[in-house]
C-alpha atoms as a PDB file:
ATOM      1  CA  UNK A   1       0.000   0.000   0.000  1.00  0.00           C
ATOM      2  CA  UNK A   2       2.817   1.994   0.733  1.00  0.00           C
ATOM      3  CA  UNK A   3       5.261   1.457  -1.824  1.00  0.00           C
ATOM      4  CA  UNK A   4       5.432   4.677  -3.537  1.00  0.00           C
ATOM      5  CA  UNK A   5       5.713   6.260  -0.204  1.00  0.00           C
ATOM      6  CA  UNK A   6       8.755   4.108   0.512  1.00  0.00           C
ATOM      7  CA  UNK A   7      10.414   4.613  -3.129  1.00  0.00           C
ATOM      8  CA  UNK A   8       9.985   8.545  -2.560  1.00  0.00           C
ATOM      9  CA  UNK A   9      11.131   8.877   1.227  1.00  0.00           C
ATOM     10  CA  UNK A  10      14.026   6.109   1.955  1.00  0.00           C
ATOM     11  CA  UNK A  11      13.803   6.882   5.816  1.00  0.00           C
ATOM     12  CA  UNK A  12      10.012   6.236   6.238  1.00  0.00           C
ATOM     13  CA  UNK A  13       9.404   3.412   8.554  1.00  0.00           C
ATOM     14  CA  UNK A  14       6.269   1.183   7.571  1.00  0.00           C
ATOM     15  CA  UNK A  15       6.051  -1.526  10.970  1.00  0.00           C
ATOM     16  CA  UNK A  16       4.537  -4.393  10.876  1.00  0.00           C
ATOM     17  CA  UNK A  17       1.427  -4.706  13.059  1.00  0.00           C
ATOM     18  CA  UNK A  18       1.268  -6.725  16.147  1.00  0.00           C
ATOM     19  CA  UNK A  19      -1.042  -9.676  15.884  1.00  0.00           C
ATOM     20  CA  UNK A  20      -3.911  -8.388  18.475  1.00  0.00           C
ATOM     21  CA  UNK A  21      -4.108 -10.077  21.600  1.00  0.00           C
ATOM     22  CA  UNK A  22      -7.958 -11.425  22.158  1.00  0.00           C
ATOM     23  CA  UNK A  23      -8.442  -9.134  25.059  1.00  0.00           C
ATOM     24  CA  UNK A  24      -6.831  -6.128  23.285  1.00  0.00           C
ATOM     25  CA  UNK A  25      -8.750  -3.068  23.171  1.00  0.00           C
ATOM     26  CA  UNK A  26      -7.571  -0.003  20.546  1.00  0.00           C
ATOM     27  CA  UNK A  27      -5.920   1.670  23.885  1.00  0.00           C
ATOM     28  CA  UNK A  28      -4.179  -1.350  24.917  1.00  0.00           C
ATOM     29  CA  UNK A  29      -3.263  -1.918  21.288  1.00  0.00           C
ATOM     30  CA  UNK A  30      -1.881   1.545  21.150  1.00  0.00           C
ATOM     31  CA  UNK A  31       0.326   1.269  24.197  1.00  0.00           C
ATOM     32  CA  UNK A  32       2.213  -1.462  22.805  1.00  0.00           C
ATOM     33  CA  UNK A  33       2.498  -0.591  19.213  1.00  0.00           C
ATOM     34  CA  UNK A  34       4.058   2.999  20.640  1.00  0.00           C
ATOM     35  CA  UNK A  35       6.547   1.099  22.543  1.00  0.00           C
ATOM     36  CA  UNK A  36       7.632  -0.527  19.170  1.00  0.00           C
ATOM     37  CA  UNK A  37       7.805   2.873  17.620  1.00  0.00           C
ATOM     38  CA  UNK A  38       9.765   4.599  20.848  1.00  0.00           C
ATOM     39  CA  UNK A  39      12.241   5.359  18.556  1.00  0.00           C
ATOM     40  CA  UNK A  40      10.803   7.430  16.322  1.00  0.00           C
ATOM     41  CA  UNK A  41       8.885   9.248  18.662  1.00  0.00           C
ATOM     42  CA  UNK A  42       9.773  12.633  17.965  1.00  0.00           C
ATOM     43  CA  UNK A  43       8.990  12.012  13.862  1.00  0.00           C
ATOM     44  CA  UNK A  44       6.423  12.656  11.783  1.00  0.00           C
ATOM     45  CA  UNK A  45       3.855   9.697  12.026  1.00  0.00           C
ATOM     46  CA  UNK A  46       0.943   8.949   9.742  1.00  0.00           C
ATOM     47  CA  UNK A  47      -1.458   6.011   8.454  1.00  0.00           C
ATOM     48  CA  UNK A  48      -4.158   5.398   5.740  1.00  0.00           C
ATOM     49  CA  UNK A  49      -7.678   4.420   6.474  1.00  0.00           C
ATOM     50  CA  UNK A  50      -7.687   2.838   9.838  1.00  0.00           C
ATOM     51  CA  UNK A  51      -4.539   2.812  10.390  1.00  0.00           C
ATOM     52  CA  UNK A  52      -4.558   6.640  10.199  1.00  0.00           C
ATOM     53  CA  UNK A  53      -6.812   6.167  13.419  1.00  0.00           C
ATOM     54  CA  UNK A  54      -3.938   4.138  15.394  1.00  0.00           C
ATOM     55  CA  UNK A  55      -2.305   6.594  14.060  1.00  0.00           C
ATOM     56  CA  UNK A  56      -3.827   9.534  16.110  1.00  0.00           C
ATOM     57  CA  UNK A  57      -3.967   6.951  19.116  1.00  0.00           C
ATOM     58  CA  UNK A  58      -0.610   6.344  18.867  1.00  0.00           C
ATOM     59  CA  UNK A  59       0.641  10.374  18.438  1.00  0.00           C
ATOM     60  CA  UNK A  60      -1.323  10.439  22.271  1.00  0.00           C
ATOM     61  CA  UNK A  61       1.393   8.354  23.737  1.00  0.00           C
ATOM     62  CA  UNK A  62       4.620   9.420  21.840  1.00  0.00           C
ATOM     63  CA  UNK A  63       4.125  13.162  21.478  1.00  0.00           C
ATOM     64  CA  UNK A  64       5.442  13.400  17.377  1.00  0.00           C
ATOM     65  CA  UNK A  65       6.110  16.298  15.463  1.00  0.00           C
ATOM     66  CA  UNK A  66       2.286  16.478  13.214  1.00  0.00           C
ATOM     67  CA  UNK A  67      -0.068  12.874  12.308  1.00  0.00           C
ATOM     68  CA  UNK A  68      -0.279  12.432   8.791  1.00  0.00           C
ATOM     69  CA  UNK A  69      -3.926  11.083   8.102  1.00  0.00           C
ATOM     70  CA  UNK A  70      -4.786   9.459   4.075  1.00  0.00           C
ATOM     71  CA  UNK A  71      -8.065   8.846   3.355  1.00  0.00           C
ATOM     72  CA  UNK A  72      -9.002   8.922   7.180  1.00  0.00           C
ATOM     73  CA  UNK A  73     -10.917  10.434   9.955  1.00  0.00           C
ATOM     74  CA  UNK A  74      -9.993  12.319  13.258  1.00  0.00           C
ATOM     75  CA  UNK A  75     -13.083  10.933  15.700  1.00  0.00           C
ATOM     76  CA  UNK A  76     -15.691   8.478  15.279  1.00  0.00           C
ATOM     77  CA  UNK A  77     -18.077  10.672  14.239  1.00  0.00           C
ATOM     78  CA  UNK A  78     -16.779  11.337  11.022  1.00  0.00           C
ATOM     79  CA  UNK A  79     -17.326   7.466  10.253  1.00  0.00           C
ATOM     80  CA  UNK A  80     -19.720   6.871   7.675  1.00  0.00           C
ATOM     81  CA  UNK A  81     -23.671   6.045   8.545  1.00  0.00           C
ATOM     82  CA  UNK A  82     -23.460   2.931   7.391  1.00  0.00           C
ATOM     83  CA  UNK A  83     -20.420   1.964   9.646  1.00  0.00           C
ATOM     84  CA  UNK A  84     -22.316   3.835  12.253  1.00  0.00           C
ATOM     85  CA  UNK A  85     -25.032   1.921  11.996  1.00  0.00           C
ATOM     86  CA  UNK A  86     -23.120  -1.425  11.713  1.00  0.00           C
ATOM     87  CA  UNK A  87     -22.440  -1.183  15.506  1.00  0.00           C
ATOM     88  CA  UNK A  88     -25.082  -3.663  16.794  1.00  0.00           C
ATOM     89  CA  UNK A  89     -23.890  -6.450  13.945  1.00  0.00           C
ATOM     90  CA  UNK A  90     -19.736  -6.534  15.940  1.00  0.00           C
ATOM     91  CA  UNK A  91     -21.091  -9.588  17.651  1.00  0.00           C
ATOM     92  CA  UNK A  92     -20.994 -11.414  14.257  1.00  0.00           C
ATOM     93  CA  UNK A  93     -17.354 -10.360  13.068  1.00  0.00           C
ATOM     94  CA  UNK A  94     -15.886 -13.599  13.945  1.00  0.00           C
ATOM     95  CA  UNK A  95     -18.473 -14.837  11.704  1.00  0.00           C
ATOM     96  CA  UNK A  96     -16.404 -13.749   8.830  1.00  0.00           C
ATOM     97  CA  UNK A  97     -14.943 -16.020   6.539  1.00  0.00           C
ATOM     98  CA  UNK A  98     -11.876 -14.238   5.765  1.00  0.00           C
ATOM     99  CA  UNK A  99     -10.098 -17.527   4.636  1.00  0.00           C
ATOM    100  CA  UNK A 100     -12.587 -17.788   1.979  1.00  0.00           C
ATOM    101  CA  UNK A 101     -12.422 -14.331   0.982  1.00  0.00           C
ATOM    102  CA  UNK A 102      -8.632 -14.929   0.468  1.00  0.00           C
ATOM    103  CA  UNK A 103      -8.875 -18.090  -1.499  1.00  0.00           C
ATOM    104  CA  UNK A 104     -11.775 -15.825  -3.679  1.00  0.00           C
ATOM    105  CA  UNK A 105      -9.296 -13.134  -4.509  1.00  0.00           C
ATOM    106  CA  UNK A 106      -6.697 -15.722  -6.375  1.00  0.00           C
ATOM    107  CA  UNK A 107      -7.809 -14.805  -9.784  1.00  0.00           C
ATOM    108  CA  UNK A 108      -7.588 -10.989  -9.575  1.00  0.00           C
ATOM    109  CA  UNK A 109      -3.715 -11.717  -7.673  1.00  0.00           C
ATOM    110  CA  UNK A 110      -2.529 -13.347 -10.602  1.00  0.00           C
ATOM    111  CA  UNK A 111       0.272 -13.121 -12.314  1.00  0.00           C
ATOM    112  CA  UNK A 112      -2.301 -12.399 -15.373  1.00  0.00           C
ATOM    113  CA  UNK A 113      -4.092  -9.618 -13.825  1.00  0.00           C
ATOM    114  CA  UNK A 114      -1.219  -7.961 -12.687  1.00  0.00           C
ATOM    115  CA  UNK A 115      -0.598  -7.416 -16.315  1.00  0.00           C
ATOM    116  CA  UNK A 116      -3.904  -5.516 -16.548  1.00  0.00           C
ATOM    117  CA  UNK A 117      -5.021  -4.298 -13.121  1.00  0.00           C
ATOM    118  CA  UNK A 118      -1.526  -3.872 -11.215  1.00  0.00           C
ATOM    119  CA  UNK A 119      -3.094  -1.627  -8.267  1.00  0.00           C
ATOM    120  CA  UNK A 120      -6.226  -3.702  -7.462  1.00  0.00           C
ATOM    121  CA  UNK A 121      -3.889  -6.847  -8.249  1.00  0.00           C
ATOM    122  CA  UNK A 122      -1.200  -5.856  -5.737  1.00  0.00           C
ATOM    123  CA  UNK A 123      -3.649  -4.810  -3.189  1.00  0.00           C
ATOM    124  CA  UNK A 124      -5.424  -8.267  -3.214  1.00  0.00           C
ATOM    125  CA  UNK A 125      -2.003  -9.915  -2.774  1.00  0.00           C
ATOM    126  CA  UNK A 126      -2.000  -7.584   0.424  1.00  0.00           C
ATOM    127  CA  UNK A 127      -5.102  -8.892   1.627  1.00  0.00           C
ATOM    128  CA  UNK A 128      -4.743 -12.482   1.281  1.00  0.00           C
ATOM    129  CA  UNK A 129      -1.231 -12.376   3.002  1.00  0.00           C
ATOM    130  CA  UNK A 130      -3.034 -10.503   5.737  1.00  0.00           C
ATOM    131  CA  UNK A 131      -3.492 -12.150   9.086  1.00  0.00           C
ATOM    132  CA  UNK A 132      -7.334 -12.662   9.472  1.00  0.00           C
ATOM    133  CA  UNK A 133      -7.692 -12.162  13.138  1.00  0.00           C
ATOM    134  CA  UNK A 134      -5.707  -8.862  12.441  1.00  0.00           C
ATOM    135  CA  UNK A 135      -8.740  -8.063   9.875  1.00  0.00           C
ATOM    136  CA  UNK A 136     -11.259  -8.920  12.172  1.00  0.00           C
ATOM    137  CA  UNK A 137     -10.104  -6.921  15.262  1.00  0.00           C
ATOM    138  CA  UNK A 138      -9.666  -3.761  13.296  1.00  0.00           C
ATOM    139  CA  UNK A 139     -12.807  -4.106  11.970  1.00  0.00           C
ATOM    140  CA  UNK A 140     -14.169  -4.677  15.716  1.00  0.00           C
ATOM    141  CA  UNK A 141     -12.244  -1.595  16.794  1.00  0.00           C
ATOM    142  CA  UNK A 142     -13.638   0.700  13.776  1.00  0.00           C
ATOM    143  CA  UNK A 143     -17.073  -0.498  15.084  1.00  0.00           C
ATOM    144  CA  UNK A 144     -16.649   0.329  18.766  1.00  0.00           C
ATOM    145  CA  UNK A 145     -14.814   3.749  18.241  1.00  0.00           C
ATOM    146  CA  UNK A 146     -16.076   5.717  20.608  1.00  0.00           C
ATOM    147  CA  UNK A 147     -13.802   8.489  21.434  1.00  0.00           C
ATOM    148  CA  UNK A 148     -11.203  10.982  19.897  1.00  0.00           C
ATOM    149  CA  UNK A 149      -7.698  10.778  20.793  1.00  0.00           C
ATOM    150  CA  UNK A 150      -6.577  14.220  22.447  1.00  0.00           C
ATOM    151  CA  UNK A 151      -3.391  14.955  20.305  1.00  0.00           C
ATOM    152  CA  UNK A 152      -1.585  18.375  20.632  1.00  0.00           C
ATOM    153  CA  UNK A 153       0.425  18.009  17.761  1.00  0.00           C
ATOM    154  CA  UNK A 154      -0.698  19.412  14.135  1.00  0.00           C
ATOM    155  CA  UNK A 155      -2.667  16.658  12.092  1.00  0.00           C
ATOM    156  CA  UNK A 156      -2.460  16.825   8.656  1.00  0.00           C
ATOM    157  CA  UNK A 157      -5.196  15.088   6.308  1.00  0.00           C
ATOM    158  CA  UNK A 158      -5.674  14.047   2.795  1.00  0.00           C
ATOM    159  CA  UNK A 159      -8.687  12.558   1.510  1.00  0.00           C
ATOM    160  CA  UNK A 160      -9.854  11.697  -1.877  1.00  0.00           C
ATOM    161  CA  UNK A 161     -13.281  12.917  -3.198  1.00  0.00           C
ATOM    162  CA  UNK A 162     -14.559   9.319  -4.090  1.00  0.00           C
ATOM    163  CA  UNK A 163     -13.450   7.479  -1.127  1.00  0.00           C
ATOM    164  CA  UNK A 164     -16.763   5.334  -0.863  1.00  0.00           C
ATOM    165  CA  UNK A 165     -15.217   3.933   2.300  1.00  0.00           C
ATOM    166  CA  UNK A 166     -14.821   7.001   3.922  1.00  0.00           C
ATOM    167  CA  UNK A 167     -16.640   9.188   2.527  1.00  0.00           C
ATOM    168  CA  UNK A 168     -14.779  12.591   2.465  1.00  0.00           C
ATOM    169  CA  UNK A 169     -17.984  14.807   3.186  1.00  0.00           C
ATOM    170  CA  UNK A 170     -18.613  13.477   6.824  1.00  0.00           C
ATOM    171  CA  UNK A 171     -14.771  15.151   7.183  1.00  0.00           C
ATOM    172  CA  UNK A 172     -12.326  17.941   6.643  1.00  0.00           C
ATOM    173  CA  UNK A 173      -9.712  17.351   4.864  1.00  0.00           C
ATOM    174  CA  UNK A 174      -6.735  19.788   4.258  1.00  0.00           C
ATOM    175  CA  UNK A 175      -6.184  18.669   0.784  1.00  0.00           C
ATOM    176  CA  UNK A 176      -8.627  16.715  -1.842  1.00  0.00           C
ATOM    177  CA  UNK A 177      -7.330  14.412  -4.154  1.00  0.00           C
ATOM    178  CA  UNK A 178     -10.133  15.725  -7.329  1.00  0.00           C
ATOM    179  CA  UNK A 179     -11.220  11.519  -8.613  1.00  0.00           C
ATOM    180  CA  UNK A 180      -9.353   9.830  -5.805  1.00  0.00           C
ATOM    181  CA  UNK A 181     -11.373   7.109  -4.259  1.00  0.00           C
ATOM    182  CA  UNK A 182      -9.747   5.367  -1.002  1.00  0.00           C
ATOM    183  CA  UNK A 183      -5.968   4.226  -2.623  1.00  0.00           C
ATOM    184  CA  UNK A 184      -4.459   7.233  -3.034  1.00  0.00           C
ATOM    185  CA  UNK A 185      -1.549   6.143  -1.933  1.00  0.00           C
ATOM    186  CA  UNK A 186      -1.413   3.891  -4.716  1.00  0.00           C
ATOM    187  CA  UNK A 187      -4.190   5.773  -7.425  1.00  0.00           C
ATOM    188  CA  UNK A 188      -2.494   9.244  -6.433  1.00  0.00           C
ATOM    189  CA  UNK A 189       1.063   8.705  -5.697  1.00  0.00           C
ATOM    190  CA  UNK A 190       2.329  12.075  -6.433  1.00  0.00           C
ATOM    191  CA  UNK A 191      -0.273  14.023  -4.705  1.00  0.00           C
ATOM    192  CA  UNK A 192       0.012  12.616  -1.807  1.00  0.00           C
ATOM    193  CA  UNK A 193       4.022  12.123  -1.701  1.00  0.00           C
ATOM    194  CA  UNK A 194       3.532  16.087  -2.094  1.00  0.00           C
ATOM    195  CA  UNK A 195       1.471  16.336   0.693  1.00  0.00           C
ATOM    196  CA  UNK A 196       3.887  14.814   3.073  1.00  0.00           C
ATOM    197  CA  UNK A 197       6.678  16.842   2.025  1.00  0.00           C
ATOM    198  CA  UNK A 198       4.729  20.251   2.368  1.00  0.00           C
ATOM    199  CA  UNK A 199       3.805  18.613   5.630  1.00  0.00           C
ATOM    200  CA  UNK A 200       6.819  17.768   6.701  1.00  0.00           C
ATOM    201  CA  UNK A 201       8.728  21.117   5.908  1.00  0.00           C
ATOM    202  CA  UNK A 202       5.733  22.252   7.661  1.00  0.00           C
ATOM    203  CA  UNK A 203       7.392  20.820  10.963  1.00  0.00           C
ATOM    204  CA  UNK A 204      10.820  20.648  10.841  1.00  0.00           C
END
């Protein structure tokens, strides 16, 4: 997802996520993950879709120069309706057959359709090498999002105007990406490797 990020800024750290523990809640999530990132506390930190929510989480414990959010939102209210009104149906997340989804997204990983769909391609090779109980507790966590982070460092956001997963008008972003739909780190490359410059000249 964040390959043209890491071609255009060699010292940007992507870490992997912990596997969540089945008691973790997003704060208790957060406290470890911002041990792992200790040392790059007083950076610039940022994340795309939910992980632009650990993201703020995670600025709360290490105090870093701005929070970079792509195609994300600041509080829970700035969740879609739908997800919003998804909140009763958590119980039945473990109900999800994310195995099957995997094995379902073979054809469109291909080799073949790599040729002709690279970006959708490479992002379904992400998802079936993700971890399934990784999946299912950040969908959980999205769900039962109930309060704002209180960060006192700048925040920075970038959205694009046909995010259907997000949608951009329950938030304010900074910059729109005009025809960007919820990859623009991959759709939008340039716009958005722009938009972390300016932000981090911004802070420095």
């Amino acid at each position: 997802m964040f390959v043209p990020q890491k071609r255009a800024f060699p010292q940007l750290v992507v870490p992997q996520w912990p596997i969540p523990q089945p008691s973790d809640t997003l704060d208790s999530y957060c406290d470890r993950l911002a041990e792992d990132l200790q040392a790059h506390a007083e950076g610039v930190i940022g994340g795309a879709s939910f992980g632009g929510i650990i993201a703020l989480h995670v600025a709360e414990r290490l105090k870093p120069r701005a929070v970079i959010l792509i195609g994300s939102v600041r509080a829970p209210a700035e969740l879609s309706r739908l997800a919003r009104g998804a909140r009763p149906l958590k119980p039945l997340i473990p109900l999800i057959p994310v195995r099957v989804l995997q094995a379902c997204c073979v054809p469109i990983a291909s080799e073949l359709a790599k040729r002709f769909a690279p970006r959708t391609s490479g992002l379904m090779r992400q998802f079936r090498s993700s971890e399934p109980a990784v999946l299912r507790w950040s969908l959980a966590r999205v769900l039962d999002w109930q309060s704002a982070p209180a960060v006192d460092c700048p925040v920075r956001h970038i959205h694009g105007d046909r995010d259907w997963v997000l949608p951009m008008r329950y938030t304010q972003p900074d910059t729109v990406v005009r025809g960007g739909g919820h990859l623009i780190t991959l759709t939008h490359p340039s716009a958005v490797n722009e938009f972390i410059r300016s932000a981090i000249r911004e802070t420095a």
